[in-house]
Protein backbone atom coordinates (compact mmCIF):
# COMPACT_ATOMS: atom_id res chain seq x y z
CA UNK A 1 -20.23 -18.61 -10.99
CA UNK A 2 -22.63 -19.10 -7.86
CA UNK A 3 -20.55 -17.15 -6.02
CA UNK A 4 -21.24 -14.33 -8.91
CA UNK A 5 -24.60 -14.66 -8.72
CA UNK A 6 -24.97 -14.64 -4.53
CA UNK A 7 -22.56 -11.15 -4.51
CA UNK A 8 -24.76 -9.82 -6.83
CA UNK A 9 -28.18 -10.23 -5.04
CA UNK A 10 -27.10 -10.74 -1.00
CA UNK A 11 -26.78 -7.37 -0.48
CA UNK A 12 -29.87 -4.72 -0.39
CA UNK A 13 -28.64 -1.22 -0.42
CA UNK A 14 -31.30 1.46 0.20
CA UNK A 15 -30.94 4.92 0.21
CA UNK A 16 -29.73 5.93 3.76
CA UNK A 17 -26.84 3.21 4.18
CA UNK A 18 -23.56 4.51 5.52
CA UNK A 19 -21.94 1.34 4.64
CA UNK A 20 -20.62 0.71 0.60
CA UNK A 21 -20.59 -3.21 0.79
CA UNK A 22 -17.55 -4.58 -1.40
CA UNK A 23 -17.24 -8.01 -2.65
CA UNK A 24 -14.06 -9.58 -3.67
CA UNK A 25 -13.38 -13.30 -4.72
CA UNK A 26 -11.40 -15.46 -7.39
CA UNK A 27 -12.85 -18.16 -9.05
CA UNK A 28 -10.94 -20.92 -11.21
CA UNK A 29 -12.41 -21.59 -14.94
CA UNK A 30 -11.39 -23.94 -16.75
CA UNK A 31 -7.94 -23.88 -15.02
CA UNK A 32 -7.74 -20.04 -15.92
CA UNK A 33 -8.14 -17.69 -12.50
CA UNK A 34 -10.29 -15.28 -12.77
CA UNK A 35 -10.93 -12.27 -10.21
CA UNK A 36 -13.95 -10.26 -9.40
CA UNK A 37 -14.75 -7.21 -7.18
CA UNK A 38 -18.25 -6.25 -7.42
CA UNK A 39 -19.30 -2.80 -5.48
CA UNK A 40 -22.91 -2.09 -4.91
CA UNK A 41 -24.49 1.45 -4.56
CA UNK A 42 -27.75 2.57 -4.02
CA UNK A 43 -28.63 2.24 -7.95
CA UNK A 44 -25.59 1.04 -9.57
CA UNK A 45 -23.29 -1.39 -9.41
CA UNK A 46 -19.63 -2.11 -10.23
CA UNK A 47 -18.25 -4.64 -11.35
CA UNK A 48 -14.48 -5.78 -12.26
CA UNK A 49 -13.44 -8.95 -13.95
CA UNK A 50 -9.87 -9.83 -14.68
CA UNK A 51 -7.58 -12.72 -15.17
CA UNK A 52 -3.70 -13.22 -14.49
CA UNK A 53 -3.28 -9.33 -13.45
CA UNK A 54 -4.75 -6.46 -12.17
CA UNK A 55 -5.29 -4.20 -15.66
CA UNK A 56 -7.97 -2.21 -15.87
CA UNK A 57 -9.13 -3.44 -19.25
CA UNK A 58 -12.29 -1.82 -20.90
CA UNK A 59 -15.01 -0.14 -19.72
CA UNK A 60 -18.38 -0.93 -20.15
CA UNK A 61 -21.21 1.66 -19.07
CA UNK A 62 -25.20 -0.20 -19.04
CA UNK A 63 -28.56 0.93 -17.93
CA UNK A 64 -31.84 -0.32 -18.43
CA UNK A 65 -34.29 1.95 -21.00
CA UNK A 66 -36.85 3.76 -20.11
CA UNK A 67 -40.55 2.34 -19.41
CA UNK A 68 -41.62 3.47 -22.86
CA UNK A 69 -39.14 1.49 -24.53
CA UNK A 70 -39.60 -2.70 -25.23
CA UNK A 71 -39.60 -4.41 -21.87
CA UNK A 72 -35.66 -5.77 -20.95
CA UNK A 73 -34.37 -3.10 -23.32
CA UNK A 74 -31.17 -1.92 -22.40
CA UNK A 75 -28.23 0.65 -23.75
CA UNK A 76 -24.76 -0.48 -23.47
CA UNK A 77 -21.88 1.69 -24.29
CA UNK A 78 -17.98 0.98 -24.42
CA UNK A 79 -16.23 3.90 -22.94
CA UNK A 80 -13.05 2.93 -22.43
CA UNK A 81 -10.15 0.43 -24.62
CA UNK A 82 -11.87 0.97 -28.21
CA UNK A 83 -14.46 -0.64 -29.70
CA UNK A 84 -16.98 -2.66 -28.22
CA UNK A 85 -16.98 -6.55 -28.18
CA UNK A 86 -19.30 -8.93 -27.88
CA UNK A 87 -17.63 -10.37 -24.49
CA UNK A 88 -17.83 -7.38 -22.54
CA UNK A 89 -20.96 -5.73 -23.88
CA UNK A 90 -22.79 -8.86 -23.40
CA UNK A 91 -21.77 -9.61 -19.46
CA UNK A 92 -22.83 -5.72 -18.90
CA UNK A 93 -26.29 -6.07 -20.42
CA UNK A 94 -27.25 -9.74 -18.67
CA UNK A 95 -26.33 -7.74 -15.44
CA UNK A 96 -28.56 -5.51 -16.43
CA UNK A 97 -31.38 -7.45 -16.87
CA UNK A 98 -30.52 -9.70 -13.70
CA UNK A 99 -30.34 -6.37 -11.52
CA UNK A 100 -32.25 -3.89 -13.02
CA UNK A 101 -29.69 -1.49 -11.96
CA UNK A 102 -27.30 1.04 -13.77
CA UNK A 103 -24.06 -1.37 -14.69
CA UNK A 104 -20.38 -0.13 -14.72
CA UNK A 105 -18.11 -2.95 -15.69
CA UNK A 106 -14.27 -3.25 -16.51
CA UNK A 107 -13.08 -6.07 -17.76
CA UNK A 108 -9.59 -7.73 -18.16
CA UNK A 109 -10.43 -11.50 -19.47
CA UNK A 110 -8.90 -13.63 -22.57
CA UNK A 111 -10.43 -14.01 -25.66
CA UNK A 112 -10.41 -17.86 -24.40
CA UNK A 113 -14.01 -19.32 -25.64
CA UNK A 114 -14.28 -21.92 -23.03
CA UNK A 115 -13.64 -19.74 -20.42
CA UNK A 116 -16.07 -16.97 -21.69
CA UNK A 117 -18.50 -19.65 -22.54
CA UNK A 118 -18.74 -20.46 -18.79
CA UNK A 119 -19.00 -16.68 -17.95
CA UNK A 120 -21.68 -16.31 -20.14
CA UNK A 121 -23.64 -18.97 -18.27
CA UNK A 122 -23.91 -16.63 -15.34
């Protein structure tokens, strides 16, 4: 999951970049593969997560709340592939927190708790 976590914070987009940096890798977990393409914009970021195909999966939209609200607040919603689970919600908001930026993410992965324990970790 390093390679989660350096995607995630290597690039700085500002306002005036030309240039929409995309980050693709697969990563084997607990001898499941598991794919990521994370896209980074100016003030959001998107993220998909899928194992053993290219599905689309749901779709998870996450921002941070406002300054009024408690401090590492943050509003998930699950607009796509019904209701809302725990495994997808939670990834969303903990990219929330860790970015502090607006959060689409789809997500294609098992209900395998070993391998979602070791997602979680990120």
């Amino acid at each position: 999951m390093e390679a989660l976590n350096s995607a995630l914070s290597s690039a700085h987009i500002s306002e005036g970049d030309d240039v929409v940096p995309i980050t693709c890798f697969t990563e084997a977990v607990n001898d499941v593969t598991v794919h990521f393409q994370i896209i980074r914009l100016p003030r959001q970021i998107y993220v998909w997560i899928g194992c053993n195909s290219a599905k689309f999966g749901n779709l998870y939209a996450a921002a941070p709340t406002s300054t009024t609200s408690p401090k590492n607040g943050v509003n998930v919603s699950c607009v796509l592939g019904g209701t809302s689970d725990n495994t997808g919600s939670g990834i969303v908001r903990r990219l929330v927190l860790k970015t502090g930026h607006h959060v689409i993410l789809a997500s294609n992965i098992p209900k395998n708790p070993p391998l979602l324990e070791r997602l979680r970790k990120f």
